[in-house]
N, C-alpha and C. Protein backbone atom coordinates (compact mmCIF):
# COMPACT_ATOMS: atom_id res chain seq x y z
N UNK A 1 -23.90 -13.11 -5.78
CA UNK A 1 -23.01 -12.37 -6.64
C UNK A 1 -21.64 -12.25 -5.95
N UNK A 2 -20.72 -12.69 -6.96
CA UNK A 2 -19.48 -12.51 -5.97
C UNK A 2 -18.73 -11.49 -5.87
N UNK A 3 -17.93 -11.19 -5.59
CA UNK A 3 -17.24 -9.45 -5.38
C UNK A 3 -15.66 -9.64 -5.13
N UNK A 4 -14.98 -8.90 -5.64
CA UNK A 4 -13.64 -9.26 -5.67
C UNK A 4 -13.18 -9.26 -4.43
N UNK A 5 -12.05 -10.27 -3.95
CA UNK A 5 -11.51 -9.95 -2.55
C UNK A 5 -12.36 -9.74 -1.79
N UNK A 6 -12.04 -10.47 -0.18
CA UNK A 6 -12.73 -10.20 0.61
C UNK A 6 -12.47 -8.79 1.38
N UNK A 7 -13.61 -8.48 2.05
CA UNK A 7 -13.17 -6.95 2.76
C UNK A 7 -11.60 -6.76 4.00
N UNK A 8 -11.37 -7.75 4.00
CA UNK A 8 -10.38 -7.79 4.49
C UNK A 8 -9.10 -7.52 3.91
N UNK A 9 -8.91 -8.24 2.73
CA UNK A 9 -7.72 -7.63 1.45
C UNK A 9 -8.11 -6.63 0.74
N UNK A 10 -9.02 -6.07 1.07
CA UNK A 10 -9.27 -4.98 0.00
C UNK A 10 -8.54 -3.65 1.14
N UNK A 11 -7.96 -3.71 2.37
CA UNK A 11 -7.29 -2.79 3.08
C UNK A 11 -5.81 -3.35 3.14
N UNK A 12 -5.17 -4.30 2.31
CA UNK A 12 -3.96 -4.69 2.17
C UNK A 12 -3.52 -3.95 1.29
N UNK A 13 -2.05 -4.50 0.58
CA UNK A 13 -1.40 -3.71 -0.21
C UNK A 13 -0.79 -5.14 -0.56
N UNK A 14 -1.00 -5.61 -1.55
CA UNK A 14 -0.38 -7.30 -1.64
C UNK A 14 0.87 -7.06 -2.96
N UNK A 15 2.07 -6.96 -2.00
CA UNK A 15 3.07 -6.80 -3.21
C UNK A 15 3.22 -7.87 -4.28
N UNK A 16 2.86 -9.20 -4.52
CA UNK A 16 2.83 -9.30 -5.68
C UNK A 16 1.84 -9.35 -6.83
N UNK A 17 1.02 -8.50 -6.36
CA UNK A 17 0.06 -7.54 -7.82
C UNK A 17 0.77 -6.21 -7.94
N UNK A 18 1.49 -6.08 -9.23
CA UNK A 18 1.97 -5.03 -9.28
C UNK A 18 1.02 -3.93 -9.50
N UNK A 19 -0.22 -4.59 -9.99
CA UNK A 19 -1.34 -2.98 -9.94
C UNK A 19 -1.97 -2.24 -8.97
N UNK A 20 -2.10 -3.08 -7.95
CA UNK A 20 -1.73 -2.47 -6.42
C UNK A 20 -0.55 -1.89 -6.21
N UNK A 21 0.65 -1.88 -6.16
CA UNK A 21 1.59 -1.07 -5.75
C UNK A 21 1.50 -0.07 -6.50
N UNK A 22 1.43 -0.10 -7.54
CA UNK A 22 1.34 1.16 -8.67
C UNK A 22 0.33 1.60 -8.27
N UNK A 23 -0.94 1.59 -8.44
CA UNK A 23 -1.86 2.68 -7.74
C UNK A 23 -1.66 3.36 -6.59
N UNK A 24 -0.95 2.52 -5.38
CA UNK A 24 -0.71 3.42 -4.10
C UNK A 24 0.10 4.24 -4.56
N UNK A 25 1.25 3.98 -5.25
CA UNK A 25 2.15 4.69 -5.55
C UNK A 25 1.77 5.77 -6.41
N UNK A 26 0.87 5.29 -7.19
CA UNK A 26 0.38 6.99 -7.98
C UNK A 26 -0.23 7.75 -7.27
N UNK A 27 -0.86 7.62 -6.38
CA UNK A 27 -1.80 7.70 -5.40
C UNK A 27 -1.21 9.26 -4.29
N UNK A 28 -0.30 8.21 -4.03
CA UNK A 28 0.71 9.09 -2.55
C UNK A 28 1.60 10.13 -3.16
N UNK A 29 2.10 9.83 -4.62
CA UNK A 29 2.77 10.18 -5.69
C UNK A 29 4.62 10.20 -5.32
N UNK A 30 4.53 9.00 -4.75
CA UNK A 30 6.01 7.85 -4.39
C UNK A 30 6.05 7.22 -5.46
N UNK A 31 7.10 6.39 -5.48
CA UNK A 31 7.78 5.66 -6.12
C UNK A 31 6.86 4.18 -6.15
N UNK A 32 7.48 3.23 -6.81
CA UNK A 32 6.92 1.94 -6.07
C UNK A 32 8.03 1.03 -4.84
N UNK A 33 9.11 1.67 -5.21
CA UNK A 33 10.38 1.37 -4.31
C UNK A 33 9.84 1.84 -3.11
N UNK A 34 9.05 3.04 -3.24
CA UNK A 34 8.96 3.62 -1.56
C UNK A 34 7.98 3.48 -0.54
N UNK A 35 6.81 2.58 -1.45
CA UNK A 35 5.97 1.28 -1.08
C UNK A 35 6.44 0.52 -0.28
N UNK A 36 7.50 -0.61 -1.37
CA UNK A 36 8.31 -1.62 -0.77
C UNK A 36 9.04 -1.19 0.91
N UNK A 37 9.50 -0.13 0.64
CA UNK A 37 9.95 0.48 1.53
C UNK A 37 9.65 0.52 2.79
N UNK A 38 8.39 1.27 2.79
CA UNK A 38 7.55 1.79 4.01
C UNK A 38 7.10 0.06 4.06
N UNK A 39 6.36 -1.03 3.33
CA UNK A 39 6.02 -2.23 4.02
C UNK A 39 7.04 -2.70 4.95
N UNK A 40 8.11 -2.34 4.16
CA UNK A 40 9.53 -3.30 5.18
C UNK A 40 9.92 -2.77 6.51
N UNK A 41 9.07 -1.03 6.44
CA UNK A 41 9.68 -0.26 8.02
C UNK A 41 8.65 -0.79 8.67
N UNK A 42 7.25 -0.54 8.46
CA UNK A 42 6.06 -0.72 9.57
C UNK A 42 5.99 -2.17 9.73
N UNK A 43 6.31 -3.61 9.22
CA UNK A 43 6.16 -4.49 8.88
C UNK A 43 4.99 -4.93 8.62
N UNK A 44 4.03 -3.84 7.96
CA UNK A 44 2.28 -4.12 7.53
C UNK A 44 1.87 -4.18 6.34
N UNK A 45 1.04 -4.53 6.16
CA UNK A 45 0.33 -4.78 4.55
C UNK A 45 -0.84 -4.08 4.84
N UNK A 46 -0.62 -3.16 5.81
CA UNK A 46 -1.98 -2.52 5.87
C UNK A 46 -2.26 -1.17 5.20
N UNK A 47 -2.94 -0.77 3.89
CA UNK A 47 -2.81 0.23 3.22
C UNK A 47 -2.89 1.57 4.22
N UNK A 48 -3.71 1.72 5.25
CA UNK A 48 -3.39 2.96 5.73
C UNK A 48 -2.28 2.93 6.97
N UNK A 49 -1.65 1.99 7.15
CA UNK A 49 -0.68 2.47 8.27
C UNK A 49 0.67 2.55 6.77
N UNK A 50 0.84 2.03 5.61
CA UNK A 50 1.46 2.38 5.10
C UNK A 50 1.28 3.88 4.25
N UNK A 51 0.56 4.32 4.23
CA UNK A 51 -0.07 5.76 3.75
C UNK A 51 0.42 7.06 4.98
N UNK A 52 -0.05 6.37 6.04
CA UNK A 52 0.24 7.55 7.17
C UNK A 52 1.86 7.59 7.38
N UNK A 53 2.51 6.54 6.87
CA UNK A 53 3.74 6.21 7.40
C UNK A 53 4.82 6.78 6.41
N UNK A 54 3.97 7.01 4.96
CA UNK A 54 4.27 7.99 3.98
C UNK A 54 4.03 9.22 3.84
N UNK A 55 2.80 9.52 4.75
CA UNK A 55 2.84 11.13 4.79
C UNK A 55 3.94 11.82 6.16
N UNK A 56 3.57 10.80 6.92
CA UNK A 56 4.39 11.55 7.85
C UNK A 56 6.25 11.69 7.59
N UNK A 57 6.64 10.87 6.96
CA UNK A 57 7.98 11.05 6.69
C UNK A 57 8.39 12.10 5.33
N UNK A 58 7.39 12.79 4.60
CA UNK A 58 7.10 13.36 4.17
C UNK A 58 7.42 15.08 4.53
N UNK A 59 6.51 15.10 5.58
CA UNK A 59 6.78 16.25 6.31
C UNK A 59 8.32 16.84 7.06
């Protein structure tokens, strides 16, 4: 049985599916600009160093 994405992209953030950015972004309750954003500071596609990298600038 196959399963979407391997477990490896399923901890990415792949900007061109916009339904991924939009969920993080509803998610964190950012923008989708501030997605783009935070990928371009941490230089990661990694959903939680971009999450932590949104809460903490946050504070």
């Amino acid at each position: 049985m196959a399963t979407r994405g391997s477990k490896s992209e399923r901890g990415e953030v792949n900007s061109s599916q916009e339904y991924e950015v939009k969920y993080l972004a509803e998610k964190l309750g950012v923008s989708s600009q501030a997605i783009g954003g935070a990928k371009r500071a941490t230089g990661s596609n990694d959903r939680k160093v971009i999450e932590k990298y949104i809460k903490d600038k946050s504070k």
